[in-house]
Protein backbone atom coordinates (compact mmCIF):
# COMPACT_ATOMS: atom_id res chain seq x y z
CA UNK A 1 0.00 0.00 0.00
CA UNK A 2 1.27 3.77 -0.46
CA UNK A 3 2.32 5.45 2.31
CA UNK A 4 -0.29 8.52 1.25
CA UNK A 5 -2.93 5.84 1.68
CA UNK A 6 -1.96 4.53 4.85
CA UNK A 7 -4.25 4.79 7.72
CA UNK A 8 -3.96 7.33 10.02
CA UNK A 9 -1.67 6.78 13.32
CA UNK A 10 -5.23 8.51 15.02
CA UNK A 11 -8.62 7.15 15.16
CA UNK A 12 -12.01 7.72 16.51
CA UNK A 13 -10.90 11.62 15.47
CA UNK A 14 -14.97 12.51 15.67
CA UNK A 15 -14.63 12.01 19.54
CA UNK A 16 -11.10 14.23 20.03
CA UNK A 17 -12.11 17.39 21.53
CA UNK A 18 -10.61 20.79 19.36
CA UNK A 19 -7.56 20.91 21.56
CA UNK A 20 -6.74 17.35 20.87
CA UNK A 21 -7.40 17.57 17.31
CA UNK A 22 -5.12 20.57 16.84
CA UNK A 23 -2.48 19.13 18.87
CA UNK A 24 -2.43 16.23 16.99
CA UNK A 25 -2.32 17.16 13.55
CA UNK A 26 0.63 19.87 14.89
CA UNK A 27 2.41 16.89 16.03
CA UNK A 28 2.15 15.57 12.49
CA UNK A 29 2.69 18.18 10.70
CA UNK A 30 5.99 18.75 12.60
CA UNK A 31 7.71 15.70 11.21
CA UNK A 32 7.29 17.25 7.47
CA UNK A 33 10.50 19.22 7.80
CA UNK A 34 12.52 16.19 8.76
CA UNK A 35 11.36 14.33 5.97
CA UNK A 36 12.47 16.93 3.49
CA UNK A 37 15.64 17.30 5.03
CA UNK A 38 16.26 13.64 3.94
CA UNK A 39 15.50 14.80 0.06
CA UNK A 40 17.93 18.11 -0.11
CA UNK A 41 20.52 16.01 -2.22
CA UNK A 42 17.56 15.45 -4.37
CA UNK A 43 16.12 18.89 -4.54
CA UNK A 44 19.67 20.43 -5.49
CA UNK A 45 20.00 18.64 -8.37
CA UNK A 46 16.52 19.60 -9.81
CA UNK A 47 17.72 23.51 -8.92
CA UNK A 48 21.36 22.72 -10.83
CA UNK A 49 19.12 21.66 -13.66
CA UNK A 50 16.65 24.37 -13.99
CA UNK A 51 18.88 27.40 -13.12
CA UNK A 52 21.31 25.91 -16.33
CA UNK A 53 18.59 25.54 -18.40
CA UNK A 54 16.91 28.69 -17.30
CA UNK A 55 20.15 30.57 -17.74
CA UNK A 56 20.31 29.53 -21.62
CA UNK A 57 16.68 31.16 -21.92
CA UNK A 58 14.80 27.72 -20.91
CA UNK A 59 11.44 28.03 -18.93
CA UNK A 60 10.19 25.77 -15.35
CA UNK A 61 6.94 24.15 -16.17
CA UNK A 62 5.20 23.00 -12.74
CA UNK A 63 2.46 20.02 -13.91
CA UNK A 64 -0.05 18.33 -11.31
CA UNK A 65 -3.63 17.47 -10.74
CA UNK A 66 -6.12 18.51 -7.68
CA UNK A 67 -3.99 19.76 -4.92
CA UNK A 68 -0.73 19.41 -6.36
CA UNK A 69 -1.54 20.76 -9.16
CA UNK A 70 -2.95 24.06 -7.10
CA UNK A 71 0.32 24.39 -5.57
CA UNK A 72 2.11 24.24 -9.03
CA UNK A 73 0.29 27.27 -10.37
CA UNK A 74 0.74 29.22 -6.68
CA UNK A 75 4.48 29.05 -6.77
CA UNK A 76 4.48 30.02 -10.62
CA UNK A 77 2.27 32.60 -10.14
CA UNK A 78 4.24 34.43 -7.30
CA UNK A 79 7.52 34.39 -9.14
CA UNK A 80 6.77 37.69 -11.54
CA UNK A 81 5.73 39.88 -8.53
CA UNK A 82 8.53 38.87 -5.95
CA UNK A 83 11.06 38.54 -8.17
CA UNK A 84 10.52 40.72 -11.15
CA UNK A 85 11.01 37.47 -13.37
CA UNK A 86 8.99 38.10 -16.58
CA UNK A 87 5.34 36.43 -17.16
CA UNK A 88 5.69 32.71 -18.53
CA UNK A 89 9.17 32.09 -17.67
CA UNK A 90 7.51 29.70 -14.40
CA UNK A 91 4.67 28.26 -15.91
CA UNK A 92 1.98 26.04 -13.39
CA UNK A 93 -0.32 23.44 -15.24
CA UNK A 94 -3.19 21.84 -13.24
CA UNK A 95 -5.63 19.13 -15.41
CA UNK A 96 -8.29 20.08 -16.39
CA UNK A 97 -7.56 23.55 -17.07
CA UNK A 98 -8.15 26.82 -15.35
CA UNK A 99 -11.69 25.82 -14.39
CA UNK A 100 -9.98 23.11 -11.63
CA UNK A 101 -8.10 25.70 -9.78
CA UNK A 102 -11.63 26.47 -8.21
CA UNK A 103 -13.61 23.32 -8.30
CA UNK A 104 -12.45 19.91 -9.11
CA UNK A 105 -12.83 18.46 -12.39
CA UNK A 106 -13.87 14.85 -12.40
CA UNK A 107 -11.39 12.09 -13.43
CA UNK A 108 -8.91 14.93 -15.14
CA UNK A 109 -6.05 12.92 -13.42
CA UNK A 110 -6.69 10.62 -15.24
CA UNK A 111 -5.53 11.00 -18.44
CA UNK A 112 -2.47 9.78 -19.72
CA UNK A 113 -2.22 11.86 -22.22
CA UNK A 114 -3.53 15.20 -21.99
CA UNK A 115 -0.54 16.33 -19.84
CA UNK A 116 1.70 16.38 -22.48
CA UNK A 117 -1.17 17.97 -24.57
CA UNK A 118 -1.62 20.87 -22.31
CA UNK A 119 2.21 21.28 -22.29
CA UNK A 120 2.34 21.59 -26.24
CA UNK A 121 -0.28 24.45 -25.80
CA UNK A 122 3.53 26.19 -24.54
CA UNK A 123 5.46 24.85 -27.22
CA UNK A 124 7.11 22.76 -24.85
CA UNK A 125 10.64 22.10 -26.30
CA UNK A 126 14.28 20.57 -24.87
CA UNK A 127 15.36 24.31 -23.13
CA UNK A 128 12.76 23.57 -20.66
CA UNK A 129 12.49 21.58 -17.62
CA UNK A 130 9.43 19.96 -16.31
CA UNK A 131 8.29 19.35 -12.67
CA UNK A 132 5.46 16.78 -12.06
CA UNK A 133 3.95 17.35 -8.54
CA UNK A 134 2.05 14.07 -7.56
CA UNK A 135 1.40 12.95 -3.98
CA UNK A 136 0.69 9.44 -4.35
CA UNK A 137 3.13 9.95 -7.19
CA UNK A 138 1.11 7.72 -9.73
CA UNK A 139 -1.36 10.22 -10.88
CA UNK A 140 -1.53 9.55 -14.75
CA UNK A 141 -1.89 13.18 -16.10
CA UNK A 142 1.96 13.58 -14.63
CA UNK A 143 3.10 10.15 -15.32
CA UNK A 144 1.98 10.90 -19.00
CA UNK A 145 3.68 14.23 -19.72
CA UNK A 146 6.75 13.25 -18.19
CA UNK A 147 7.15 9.77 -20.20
CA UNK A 148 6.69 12.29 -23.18
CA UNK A 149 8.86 14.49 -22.11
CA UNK A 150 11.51 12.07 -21.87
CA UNK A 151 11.10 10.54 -25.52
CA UNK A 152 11.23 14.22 -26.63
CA UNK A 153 14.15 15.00 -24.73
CA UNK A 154 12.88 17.70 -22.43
CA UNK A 155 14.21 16.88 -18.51
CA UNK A 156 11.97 15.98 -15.99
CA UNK A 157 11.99 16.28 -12.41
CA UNK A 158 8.73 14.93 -9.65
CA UNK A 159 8.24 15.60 -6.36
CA UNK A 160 5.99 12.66 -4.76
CA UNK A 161 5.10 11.66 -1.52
CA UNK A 162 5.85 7.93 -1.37
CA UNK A 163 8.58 5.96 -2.12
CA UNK A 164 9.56 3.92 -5.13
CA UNK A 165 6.64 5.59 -6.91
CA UNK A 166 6.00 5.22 -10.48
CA UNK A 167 6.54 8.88 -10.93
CA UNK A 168 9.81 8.75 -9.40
CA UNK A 169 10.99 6.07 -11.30
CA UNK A 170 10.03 7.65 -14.59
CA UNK A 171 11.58 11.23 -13.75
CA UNK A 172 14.81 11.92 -14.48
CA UNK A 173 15.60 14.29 -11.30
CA UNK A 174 13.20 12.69 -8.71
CA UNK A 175 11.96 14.30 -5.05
CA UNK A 176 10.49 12.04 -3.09
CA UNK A 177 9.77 13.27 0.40
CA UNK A 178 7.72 10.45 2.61
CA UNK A 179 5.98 12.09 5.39
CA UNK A 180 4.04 9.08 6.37
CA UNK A 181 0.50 8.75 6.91
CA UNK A 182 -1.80 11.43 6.74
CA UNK A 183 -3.75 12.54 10.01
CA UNK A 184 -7.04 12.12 8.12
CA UNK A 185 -6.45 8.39 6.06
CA UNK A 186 -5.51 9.76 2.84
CA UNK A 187 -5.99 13.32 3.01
CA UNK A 188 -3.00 14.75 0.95
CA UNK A 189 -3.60 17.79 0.92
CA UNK A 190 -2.06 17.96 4.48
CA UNK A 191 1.17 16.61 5.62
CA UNK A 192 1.96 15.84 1.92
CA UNK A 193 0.91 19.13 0.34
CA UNK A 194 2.53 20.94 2.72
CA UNK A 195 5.50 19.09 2.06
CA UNK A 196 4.88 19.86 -1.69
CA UNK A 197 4.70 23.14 -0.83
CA UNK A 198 8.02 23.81 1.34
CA UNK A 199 9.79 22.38 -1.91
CA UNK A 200 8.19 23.93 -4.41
CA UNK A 201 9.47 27.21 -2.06
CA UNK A 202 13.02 25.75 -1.95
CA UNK A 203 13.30 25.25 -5.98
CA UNK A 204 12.17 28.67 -6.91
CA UNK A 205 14.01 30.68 -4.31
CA UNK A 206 16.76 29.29 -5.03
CA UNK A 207 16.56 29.30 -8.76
CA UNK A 208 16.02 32.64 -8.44
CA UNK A 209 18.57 33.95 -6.24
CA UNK A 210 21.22 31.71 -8.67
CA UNK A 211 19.51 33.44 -11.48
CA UNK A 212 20.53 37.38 -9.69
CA UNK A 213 17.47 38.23 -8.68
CA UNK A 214 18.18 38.73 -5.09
CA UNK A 215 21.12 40.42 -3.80
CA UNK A 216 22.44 40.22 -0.14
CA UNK A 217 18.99 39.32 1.31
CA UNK A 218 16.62 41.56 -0.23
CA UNK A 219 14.59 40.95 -3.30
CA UNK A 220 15.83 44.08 -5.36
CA UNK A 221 13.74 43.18 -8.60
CA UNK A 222 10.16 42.59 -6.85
CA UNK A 223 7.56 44.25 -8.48
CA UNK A 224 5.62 47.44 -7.14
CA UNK A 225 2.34 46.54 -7.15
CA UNK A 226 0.86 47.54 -3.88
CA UNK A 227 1.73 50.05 -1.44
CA UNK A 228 3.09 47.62 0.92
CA UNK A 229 5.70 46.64 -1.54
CA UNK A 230 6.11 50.69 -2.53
CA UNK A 231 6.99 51.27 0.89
CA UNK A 232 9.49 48.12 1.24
CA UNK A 233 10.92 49.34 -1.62
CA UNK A 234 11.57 52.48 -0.72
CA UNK A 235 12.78 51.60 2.57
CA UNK A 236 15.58 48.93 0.54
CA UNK A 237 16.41 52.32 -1.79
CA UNK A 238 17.20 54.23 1.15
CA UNK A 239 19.06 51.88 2.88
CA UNK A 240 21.38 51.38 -0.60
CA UNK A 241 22.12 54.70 -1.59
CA UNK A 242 21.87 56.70 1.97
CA UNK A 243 18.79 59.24 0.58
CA UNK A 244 17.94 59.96 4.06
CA UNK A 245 14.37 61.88 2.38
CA UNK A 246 11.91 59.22 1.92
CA UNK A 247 9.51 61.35 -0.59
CA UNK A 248 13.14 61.79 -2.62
CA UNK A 249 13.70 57.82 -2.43
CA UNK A 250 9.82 56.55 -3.64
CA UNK A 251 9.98 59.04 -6.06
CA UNK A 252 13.20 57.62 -7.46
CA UNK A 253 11.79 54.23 -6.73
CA UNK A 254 8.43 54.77 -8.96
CA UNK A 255 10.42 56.62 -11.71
CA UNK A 256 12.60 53.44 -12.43
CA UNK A 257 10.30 50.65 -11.50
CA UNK A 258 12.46 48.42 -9.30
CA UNK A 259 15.01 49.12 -6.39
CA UNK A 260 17.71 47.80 -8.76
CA UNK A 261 17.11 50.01 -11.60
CA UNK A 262 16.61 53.06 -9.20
CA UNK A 263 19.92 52.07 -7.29
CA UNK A 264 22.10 51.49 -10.27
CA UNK A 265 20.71 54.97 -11.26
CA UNK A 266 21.64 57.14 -8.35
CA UNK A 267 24.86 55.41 -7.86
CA UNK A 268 25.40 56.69 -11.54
């Protein structure tokens, strides 16, 4: 049986009382971070693999279904704003389309084939590098795009959530972090999603920072598109260039777009 399928170390959880229940999944949720520790070596090859290929203009496709595939499209989807990476360079696929990002789409998964159709949609070619995000790490949508990917000699990576999985065997750069049972018998969207999660984190921040788009500890290239980030921004200018007048510094900010620009400007 697959570890994401195993039943729950808790029972009777319909007679826990709140406290217990919180406690309990806490407990679990705690031993997520040890279990990725045991996958770094994994996870740093998939980042020496996508910051080459994204260096020689390649793109980082994230494909999944249901959860996973959710996760995908938040990390792509946060890359442009915090790191000033241009649109469609991190590209998240869920199956079944847009529509299943709200509401699930019945038996999408389950294709074998329209992963790798929904990655031609991108012109999919061998610059690129493909992550397939399955828990149970068997879902066919993924294990159908990357098999394709393979014969068409685009590199494949997988995070999964059991070991040995079918997934993993097929990628070429496989994650597999095992976080055990779920507190609720099969629930994946909890210990394993946020495991899913915490890599998916790893991989693009560090991609990115290899890639020069953080410098010291400060994301210099984010984009400005709230006035939290206006402020931050300003805040970073100041602190580069010693403009001690914060009107002077956002207005140098807004006038070239990202603290980078606006530093390499005032430092002439």
């Amino acid at each position: 049986m697959k570890t994401t399928e195993a039943d729950s170390f808790y029972n009777n959880l319909e007679q826990m009382s709140i406290t217990e229940l919180l406690s309990n999944m806490n407990r679990e949720d705690k031993t997520v971070p040890l279990a990725i520790e045991k996958a770094i070596p994994q996870i740093e090859r998939v980042v020496e693999q996508v910051v080459t290929k994204m260096q020689a203009g390649g793109r980082l496709f994230y494909l999944g279904a249901g959860t996973s595939g959710r996760l995908g499209i938040v990390d792509a989807s946060e890359c442009p704003p915090t790191y000033g990476i241009e649109q469609g360079k991190v590209i998240g696929i869920i199956a079944g389309g847009d529509a299943a990002i709200r509401k699930a789409v019945e038996f999408a998964e389950d294709d074998l084939t329209q992963g790798w159709e929904d990655l031609k949609q991108y012109n999919i070619n061998e610059n690129d590098f493909v992550i397939g995000i399955a828990a149970s790490g068997s879902t066919p949508y993924v294990v159908g795009a990357l098999e394709t990917c393979n014969k068409n000699n685009i590199l494949t990576g997988c995070i999964s959530c059991n070991g040995s999985s079918t997934v993993a065997k097929v990628a070429k750069f496989p994650i597999e972090v095992v976080v055990g049972p779920e507190f609720v018998t099969g629930s994946t969207r909890m210990k394993s999603g946020t495991a899913q999660k915490l890599v998916l984190n790893m991989i693009s921040t560090s991609v990115m920072i290899k890639l020069g788009r953080v410098k010291g500890n400060k994301m210099v290239d984010m984009q400005l598109s709230n006035n939290k980030l206006v402020d931050r921004g300003t805040t970073m200018l100041m602190k580069n260039t010693g403009i001690s007048d914060y009107e002077e510094a956002k207005s140098l900010l807004l006038k070239h777009g990202s603290v980078r620009k606006a530093t390499a400007a005032y430092q002439g």
